[in-house]
PDB file of N, CA and C in Angstrom:
ATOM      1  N   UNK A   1       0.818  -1.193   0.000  1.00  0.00           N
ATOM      2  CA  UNK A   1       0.000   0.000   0.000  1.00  0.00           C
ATOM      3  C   UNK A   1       0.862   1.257   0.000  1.00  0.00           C
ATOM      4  N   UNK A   2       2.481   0.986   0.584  1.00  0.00           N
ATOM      5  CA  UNK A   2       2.756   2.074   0.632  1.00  0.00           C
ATOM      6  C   UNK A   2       3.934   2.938  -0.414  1.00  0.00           C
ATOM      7  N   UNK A   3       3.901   1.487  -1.011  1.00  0.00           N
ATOM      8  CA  UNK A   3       4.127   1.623  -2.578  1.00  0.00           C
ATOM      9  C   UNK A   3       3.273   2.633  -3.637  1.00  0.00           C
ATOM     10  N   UNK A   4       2.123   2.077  -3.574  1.00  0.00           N
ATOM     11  CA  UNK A   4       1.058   2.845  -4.461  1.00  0.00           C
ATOM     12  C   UNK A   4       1.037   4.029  -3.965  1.00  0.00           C
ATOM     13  N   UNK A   5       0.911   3.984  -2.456  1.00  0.00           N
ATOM     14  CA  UNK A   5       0.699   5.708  -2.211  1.00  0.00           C
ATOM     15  C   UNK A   5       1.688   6.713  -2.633  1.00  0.00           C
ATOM     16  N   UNK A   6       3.304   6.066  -2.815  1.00  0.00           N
ATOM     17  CA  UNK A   6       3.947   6.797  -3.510  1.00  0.00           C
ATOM     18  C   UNK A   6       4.035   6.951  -4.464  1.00  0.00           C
ATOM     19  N   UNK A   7       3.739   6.147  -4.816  1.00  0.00           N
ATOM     20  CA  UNK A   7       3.786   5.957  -7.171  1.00  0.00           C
ATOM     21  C   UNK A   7       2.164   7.215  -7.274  1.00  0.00           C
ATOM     22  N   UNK A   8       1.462   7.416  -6.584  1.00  0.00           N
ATOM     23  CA  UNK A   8       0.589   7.867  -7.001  1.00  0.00           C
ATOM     24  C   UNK A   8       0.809   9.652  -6.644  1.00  0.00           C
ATOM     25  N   UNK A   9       1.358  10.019  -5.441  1.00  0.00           N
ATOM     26  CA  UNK A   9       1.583  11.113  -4.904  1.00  0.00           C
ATOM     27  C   UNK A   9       2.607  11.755  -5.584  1.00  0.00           C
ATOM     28  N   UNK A  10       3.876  10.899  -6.360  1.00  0.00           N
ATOM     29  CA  UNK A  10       4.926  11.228  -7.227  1.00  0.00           C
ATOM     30  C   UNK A  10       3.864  11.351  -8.880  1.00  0.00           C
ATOM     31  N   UNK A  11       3.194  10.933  -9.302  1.00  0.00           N
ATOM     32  CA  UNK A  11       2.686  10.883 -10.424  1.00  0.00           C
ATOM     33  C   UNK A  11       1.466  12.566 -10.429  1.00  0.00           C
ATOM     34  N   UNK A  12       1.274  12.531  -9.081  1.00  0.00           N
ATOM     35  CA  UNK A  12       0.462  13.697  -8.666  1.00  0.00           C
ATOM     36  C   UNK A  12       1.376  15.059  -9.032  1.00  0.00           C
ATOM     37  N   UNK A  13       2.432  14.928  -8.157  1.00  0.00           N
ATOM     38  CA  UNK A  13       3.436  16.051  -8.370  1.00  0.00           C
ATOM     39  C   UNK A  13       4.199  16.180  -9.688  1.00  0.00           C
ATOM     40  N   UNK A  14       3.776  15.180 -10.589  1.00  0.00           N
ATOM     41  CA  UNK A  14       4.606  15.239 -12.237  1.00  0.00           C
ATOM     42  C   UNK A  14       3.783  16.052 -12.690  1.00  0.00           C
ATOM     43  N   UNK A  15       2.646  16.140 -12.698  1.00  0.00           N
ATOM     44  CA  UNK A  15       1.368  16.050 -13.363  1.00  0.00           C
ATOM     45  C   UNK A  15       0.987  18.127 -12.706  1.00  0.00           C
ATOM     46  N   UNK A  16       0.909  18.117 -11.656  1.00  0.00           N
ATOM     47  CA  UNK A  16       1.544  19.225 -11.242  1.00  0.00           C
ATOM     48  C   UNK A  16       2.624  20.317 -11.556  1.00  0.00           C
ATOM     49  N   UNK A  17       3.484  19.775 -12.330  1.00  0.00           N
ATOM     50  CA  UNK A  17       4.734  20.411 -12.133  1.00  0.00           C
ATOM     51  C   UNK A  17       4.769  20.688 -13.502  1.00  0.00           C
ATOM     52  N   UNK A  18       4.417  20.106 -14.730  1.00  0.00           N
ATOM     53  CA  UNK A  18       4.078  19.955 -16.084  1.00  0.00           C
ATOM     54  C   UNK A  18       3.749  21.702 -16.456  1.00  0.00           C
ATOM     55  N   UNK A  19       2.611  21.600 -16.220  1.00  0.00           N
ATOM     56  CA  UNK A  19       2.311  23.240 -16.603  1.00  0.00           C
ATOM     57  C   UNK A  19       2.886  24.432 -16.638  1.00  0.00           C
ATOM     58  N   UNK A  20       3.908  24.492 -14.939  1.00  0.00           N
ATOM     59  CA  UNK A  20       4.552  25.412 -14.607  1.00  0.00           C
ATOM     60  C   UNK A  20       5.987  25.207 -15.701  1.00  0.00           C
ATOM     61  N   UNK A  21       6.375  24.066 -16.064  1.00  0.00           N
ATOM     62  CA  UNK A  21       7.674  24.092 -16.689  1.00  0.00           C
ATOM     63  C   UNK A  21       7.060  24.592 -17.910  1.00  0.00           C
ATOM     64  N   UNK A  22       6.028  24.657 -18.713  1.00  0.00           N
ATOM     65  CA  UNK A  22       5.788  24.926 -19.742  1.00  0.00           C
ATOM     66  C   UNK A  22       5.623  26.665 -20.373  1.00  0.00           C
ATOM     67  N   UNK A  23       5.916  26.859 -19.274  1.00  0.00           N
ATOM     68  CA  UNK A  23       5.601  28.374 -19.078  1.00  0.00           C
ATOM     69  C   UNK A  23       7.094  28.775 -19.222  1.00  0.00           C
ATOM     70  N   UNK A  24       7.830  28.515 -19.869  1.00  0.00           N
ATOM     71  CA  UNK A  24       9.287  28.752 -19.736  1.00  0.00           C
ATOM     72  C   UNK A  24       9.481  28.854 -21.332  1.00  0.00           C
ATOM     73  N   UNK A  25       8.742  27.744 -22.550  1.00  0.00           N
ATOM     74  CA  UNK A  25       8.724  27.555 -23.453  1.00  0.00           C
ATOM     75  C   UNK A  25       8.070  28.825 -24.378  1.00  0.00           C
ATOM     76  N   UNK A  26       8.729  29.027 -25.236  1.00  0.00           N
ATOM     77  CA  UNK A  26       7.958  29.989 -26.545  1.00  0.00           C
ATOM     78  C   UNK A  26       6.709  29.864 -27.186  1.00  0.00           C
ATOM     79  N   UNK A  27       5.793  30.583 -27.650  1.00  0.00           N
ATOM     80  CA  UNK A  27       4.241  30.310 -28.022  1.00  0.00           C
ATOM     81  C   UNK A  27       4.547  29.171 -29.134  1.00  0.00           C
ATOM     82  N   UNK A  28       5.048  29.199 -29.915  1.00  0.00           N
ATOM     83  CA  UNK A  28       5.467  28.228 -31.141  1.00  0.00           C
ATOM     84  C   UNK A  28       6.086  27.093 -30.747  1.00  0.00           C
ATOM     85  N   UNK A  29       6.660  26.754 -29.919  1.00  0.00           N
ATOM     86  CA  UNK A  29       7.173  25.166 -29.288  1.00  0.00           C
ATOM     87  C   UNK A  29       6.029  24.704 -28.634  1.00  0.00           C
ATOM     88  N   UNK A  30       5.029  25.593 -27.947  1.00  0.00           N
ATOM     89  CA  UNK A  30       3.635  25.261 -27.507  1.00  0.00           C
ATOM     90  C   UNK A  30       2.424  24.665 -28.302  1.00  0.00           C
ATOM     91  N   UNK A  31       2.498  25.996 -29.405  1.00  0.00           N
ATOM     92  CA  UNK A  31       1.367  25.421 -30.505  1.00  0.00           C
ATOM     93  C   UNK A  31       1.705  23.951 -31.157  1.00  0.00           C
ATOM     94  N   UNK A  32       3.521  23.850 -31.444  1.00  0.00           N
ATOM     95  CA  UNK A  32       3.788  22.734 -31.984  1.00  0.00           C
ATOM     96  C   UNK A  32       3.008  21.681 -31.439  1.00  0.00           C
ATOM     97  N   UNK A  33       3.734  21.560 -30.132  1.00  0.00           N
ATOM     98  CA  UNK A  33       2.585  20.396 -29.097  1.00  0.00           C
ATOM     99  C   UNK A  33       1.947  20.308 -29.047  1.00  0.00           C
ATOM    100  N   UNK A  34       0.753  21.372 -29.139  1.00  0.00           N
ATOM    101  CA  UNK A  34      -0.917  21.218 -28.948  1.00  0.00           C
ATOM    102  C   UNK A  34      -1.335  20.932 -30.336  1.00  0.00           C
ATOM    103  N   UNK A  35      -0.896  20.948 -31.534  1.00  0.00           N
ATOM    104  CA  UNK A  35      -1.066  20.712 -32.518  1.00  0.00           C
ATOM    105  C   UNK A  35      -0.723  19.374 -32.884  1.00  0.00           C
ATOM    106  N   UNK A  36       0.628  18.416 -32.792  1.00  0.00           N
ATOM    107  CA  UNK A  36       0.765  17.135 -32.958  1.00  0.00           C
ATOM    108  C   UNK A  36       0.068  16.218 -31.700  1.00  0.00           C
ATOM    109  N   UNK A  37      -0.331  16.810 -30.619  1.00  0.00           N
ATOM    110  CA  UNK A  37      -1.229  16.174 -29.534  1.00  0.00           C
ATOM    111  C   UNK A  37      -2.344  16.035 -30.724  1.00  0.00           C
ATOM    112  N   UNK A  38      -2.687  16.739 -31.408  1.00  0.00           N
ATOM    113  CA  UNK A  38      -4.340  17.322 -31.978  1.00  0.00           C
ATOM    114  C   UNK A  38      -4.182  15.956 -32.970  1.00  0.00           C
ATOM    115  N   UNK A  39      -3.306  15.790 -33.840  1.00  0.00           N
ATOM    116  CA  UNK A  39      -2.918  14.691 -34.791  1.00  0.00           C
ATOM    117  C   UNK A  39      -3.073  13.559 -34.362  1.00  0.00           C
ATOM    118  N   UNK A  40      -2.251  13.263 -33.204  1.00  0.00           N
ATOM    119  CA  UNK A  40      -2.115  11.910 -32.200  1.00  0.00           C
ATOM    120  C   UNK A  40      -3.353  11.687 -32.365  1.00  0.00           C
ATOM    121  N   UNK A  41      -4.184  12.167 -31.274  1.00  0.00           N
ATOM    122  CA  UNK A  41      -5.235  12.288 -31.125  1.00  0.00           C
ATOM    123  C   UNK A  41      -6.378  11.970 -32.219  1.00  0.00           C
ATOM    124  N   UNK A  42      -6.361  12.754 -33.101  1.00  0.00           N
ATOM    125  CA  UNK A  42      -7.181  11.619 -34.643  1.00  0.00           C
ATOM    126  C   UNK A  42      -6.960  10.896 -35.200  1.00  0.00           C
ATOM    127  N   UNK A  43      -5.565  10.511 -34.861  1.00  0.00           N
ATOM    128  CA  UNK A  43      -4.875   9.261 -35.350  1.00  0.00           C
ATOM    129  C   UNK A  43      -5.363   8.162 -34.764  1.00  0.00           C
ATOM    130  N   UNK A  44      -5.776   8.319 -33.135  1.00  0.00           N
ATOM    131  CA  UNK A  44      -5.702   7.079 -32.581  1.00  0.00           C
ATOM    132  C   UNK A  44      -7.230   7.207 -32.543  1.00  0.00           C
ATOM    133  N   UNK A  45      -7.923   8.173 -32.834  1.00  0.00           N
ATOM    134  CA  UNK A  45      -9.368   7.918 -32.964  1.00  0.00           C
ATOM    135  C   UNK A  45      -9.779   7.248 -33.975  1.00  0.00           C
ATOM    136  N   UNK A  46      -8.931   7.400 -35.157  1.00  0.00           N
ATOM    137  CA  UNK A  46      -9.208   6.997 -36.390  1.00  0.00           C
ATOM    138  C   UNK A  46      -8.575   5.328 -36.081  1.00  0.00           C
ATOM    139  N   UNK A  47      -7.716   4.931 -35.842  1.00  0.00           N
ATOM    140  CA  UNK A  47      -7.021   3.501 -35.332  1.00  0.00           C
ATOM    141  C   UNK A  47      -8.468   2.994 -34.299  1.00  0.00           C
ATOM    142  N   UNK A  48      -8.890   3.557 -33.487  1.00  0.00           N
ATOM    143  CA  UNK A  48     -10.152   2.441 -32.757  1.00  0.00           C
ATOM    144  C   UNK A  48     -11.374   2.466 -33.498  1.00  0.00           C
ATOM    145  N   UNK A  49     -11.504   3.420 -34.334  1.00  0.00           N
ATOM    146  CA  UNK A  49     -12.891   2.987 -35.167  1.00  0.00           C
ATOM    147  C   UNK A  49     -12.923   2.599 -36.495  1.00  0.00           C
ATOM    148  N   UNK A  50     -11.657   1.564 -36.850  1.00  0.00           N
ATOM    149  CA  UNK A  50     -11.455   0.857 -37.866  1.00  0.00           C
ATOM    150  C   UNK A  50     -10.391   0.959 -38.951  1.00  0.00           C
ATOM    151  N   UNK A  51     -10.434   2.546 -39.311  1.00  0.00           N
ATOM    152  CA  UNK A  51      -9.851   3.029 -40.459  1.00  0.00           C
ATOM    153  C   UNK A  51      -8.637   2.526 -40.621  1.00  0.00           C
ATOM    154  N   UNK A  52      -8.219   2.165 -41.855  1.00  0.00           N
ATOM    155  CA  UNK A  52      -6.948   1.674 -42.055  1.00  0.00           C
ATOM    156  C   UNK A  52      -5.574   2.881 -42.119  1.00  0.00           C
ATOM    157  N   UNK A  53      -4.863   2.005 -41.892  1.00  0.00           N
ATOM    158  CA  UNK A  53      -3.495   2.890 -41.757  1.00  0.00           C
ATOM    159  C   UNK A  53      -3.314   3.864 -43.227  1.00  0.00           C
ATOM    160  N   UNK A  54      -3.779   3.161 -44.295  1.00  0.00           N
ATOM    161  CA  UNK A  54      -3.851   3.760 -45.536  1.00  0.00           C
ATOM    162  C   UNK A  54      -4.790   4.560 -46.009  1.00  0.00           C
ATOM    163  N   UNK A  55      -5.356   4.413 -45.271  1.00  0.00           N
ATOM    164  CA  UNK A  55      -7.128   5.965 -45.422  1.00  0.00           C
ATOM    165  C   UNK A  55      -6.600   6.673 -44.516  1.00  0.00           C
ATOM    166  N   UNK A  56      -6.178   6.815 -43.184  1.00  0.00           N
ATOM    167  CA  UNK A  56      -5.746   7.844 -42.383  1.00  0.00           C
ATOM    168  C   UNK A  56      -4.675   8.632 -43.026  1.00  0.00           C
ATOM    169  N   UNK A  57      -3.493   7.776 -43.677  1.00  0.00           N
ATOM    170  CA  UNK A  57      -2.547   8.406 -44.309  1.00  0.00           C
ATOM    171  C   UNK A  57      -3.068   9.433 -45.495  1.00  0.00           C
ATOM    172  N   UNK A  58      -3.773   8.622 -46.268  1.00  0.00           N
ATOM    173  CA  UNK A  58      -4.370   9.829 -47.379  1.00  0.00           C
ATOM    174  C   UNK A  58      -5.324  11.094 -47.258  1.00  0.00           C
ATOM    175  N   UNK A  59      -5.931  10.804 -45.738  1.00  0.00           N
ATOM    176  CA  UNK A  59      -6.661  11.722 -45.230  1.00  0.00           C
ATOM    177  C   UNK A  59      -5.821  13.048 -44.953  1.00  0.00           C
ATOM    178  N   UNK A  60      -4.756  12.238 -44.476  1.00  0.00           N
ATOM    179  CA  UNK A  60      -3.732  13.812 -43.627  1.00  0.00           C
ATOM    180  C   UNK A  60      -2.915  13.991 -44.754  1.00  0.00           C
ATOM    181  N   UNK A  61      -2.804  13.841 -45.747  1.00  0.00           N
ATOM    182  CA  UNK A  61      -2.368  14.302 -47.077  1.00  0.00           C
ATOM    183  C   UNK A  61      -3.014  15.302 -47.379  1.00  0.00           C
ATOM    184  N   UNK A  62      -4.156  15.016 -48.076  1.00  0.00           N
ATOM    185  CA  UNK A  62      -5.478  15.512 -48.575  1.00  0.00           C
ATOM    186  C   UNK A  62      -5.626  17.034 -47.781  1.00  0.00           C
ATOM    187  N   UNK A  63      -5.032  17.259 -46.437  1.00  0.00           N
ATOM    188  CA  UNK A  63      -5.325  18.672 -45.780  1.00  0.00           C
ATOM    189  C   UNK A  63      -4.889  19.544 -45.739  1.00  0.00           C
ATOM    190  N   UNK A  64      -5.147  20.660 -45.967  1.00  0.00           N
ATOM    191  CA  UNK A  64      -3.853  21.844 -46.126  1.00  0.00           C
ATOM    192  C   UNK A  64      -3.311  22.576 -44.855  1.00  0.00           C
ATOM    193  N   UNK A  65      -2.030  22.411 -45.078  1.00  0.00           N
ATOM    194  CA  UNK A  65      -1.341  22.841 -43.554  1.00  0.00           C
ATOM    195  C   UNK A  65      -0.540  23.944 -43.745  1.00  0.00           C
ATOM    196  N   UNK A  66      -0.211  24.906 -42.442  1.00  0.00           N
ATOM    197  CA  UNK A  66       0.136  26.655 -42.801  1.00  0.00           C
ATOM    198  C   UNK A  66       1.531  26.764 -42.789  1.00  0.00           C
ATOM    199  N   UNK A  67       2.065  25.414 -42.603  1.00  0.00           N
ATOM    200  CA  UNK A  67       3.806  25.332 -42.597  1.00  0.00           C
ATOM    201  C   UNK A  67       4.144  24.285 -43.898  1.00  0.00           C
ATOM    202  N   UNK A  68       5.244  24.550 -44.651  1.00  0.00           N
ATOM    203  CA  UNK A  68       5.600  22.685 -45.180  1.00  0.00           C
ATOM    204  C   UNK A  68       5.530  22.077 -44.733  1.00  0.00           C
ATOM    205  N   UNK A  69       6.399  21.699 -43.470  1.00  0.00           N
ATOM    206  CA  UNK A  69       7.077  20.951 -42.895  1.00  0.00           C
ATOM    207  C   UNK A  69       5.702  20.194 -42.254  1.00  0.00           C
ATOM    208  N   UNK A  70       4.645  20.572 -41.588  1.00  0.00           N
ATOM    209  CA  UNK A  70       3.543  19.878 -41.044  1.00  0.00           C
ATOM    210  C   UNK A  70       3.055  18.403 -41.977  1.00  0.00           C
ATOM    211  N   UNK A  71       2.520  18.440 -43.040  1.00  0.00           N
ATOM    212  CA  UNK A  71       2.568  17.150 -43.722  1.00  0.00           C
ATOM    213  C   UNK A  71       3.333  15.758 -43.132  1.00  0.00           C
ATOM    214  N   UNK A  72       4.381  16.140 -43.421  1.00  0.00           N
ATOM    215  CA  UNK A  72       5.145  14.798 -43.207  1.00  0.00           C
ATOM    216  C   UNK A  72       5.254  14.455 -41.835  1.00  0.00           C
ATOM    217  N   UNK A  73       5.345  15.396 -41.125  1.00  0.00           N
ATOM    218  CA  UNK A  73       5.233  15.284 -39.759  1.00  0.00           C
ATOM    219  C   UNK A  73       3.551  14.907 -39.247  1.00  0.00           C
ATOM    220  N   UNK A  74       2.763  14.882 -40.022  1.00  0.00           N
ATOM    221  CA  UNK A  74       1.513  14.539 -39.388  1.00  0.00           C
ATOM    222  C   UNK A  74       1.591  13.556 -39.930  1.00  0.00           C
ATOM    223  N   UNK A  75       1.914  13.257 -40.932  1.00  0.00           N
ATOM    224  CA  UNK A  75       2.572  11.484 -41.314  1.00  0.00           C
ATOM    225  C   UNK A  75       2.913  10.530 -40.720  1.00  0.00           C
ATOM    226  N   UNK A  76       4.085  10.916 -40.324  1.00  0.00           N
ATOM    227  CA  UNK A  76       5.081  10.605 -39.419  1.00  0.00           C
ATOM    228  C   UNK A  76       4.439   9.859 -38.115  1.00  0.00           C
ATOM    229  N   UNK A  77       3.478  11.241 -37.268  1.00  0.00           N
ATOM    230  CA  UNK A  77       2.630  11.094 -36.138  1.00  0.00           C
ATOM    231  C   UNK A  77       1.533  10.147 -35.972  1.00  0.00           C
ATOM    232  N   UNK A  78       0.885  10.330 -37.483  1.00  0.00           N
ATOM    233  CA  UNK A  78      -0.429   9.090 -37.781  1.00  0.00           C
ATOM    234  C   UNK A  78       0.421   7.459 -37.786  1.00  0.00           C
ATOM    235  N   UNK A  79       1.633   7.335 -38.339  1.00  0.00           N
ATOM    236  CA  UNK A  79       1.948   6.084 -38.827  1.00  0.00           C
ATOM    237  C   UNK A  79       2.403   5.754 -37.321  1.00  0.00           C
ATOM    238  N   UNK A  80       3.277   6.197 -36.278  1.00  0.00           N
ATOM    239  CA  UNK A  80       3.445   6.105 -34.822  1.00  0.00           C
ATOM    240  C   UNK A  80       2.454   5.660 -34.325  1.00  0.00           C
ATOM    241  N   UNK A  81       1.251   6.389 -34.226  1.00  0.00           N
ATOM    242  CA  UNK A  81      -0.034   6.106 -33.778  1.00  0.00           C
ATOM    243  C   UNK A  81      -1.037   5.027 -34.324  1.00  0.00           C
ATOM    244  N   UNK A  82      -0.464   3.875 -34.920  1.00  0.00           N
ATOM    245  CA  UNK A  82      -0.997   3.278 -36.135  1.00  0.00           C
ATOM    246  C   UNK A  82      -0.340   1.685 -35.601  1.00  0.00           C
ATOM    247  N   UNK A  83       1.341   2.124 -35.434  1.00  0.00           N
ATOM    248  CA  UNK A  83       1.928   0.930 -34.772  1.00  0.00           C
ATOM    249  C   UNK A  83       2.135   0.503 -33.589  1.00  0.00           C
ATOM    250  N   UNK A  84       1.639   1.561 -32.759  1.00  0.00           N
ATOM    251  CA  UNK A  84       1.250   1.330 -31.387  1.00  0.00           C
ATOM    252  C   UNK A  84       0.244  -0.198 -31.204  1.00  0.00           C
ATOM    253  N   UNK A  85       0.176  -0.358 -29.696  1.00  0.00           N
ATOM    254  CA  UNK A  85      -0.767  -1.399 -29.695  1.00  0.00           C
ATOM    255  C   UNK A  85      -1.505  -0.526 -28.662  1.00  0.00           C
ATOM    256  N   UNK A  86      -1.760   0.838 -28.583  1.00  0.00           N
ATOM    257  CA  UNK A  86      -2.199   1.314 -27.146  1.00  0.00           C
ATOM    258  C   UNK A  86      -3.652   1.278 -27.658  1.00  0.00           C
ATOM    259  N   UNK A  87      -4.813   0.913 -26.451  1.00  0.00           N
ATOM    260  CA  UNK A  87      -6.571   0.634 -27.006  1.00  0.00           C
ATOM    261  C   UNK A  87      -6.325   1.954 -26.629  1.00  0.00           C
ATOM    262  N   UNK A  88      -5.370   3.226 -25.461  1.00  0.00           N
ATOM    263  CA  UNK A  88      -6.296   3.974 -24.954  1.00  0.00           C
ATOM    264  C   UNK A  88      -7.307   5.259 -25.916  1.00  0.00           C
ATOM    265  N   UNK A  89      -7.943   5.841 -24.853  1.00  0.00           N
ATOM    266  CA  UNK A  89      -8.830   6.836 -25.770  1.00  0.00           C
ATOM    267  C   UNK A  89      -8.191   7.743 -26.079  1.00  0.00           C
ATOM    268  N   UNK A  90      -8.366   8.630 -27.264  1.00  0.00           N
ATOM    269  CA  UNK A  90      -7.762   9.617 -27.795  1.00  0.00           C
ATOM    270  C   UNK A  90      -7.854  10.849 -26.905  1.00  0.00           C
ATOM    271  N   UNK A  91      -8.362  10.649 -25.955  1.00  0.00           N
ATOM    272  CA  UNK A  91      -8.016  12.004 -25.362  1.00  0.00           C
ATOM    273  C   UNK A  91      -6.857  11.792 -24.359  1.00  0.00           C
ATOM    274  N   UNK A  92      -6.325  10.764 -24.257  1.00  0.00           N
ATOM    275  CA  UNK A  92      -5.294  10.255 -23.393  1.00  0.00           C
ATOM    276  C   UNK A  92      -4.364  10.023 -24.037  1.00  0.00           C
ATOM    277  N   UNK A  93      -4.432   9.571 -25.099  1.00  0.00           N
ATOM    278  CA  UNK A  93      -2.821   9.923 -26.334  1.00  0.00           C
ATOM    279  C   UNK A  93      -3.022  11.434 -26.502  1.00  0.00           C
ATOM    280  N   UNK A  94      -3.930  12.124 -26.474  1.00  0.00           N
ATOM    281  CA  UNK A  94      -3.699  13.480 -26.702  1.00  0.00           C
ATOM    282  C   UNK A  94      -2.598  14.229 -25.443  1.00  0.00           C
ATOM    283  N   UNK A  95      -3.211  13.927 -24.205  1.00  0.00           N
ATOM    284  CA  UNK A  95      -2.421  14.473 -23.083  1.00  0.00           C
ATOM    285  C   UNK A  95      -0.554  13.606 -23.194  1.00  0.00           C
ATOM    286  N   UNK A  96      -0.793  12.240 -23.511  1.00  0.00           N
ATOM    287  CA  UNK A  96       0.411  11.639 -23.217  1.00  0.00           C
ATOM    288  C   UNK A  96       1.928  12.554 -24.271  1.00  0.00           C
ATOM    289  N   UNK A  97       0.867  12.642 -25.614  1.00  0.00           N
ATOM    290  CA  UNK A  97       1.863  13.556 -26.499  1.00  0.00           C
ATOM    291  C   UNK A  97       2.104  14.822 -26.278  1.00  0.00           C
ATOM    292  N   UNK A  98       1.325  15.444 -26.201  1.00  0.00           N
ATOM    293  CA  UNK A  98       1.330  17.216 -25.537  1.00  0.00           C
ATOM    294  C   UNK A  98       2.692  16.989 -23.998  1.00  0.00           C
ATOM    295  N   UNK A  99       2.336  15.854 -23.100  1.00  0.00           N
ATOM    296  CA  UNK A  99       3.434  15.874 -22.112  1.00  0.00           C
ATOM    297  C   UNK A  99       4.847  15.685 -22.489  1.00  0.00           C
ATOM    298  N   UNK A 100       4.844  15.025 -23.438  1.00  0.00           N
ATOM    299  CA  UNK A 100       6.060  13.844 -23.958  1.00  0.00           C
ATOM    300  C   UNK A 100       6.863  15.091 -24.820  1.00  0.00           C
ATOM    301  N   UNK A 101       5.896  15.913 -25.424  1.00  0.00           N
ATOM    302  CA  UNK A 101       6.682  16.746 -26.323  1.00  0.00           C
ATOM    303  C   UNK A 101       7.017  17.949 -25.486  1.00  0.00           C
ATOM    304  N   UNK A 102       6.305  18.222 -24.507  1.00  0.00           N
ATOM    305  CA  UNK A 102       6.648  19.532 -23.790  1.00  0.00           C
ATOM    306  C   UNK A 102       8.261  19.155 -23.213  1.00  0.00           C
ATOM    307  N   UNK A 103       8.284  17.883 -22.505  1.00  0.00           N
ATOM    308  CA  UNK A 103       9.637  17.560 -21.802  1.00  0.00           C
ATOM    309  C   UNK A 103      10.598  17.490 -23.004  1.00  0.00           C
ATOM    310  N   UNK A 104      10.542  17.057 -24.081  1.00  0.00           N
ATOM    311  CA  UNK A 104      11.591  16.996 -24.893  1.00  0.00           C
ATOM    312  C   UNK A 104      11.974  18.424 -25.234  1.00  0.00           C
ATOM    313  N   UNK A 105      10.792  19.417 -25.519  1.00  0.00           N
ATOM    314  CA  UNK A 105      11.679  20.983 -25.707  1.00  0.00           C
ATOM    315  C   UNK A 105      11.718  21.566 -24.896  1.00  0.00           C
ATOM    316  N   UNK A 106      11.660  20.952 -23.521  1.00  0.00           N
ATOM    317  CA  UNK A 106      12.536  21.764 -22.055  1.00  0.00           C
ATOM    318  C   UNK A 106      14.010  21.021 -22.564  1.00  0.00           C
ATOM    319  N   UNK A 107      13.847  19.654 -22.907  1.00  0.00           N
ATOM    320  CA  UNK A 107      15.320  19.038 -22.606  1.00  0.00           C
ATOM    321  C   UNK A 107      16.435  19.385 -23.578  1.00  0.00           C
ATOM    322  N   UNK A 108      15.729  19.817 -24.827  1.00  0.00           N
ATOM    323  CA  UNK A 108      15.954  20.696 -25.849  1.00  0.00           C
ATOM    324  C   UNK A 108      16.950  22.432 -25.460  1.00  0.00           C
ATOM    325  N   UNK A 109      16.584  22.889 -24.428  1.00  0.00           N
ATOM    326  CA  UNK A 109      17.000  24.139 -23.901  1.00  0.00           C
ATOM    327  C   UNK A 109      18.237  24.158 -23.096  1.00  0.00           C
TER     328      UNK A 109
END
């Protein structure tokens, strides 16, 4: 029990501490994240309600994006999200990527 209470009170204070480090980051390393969270996120919605890896791909082709570079990178993000085996819900790959990417462009600095 007193295991869990720490794994959970340490997971409390990550989860906590997340926001405030993010506030350190530039509006554009932000949007990046909230934007490939946004991808993840229809990626893996699109992965539990059937769609094949090859309709999702042509879907995020098919869209027009305000950078080059976004395309391939939402590519990139859908095909990740594609070879996963995770069932969870897309709003939980949404948070897991938005976290995952915030720590990499603190670790980035």
């Amino acid at each position: 029990m007193r295991v869990h209470s720490s794994t959970m009170w340490a997971l409390l204070m990550a989860v906590a501490v997340s926001p405030a480090q993010a506030k350190n980051l530039s509006t554009n390393q932000l949007e990046l994240c909230k934007w490939g969270s946004v991808v993840a996120g229809n990626a893996q919605q699109a992965k539990l309600s059937g769609t094949t890896l090859y309709s999702a791909r042509n879907k995020v082709k098919t869209k027009k994006y305000s950078k080059p570079w976004m395309p391939k990178m939402a590519i990139g993000i859908t095909e990740q999200t594609y070879l996963g085996k995770s069932k969870l819900r897309p709003s939980v790959i949404k948070k897991t990527y938005y976290d995952g990417c915030i720590k990499h462009e603190l670790a980035r600095k």
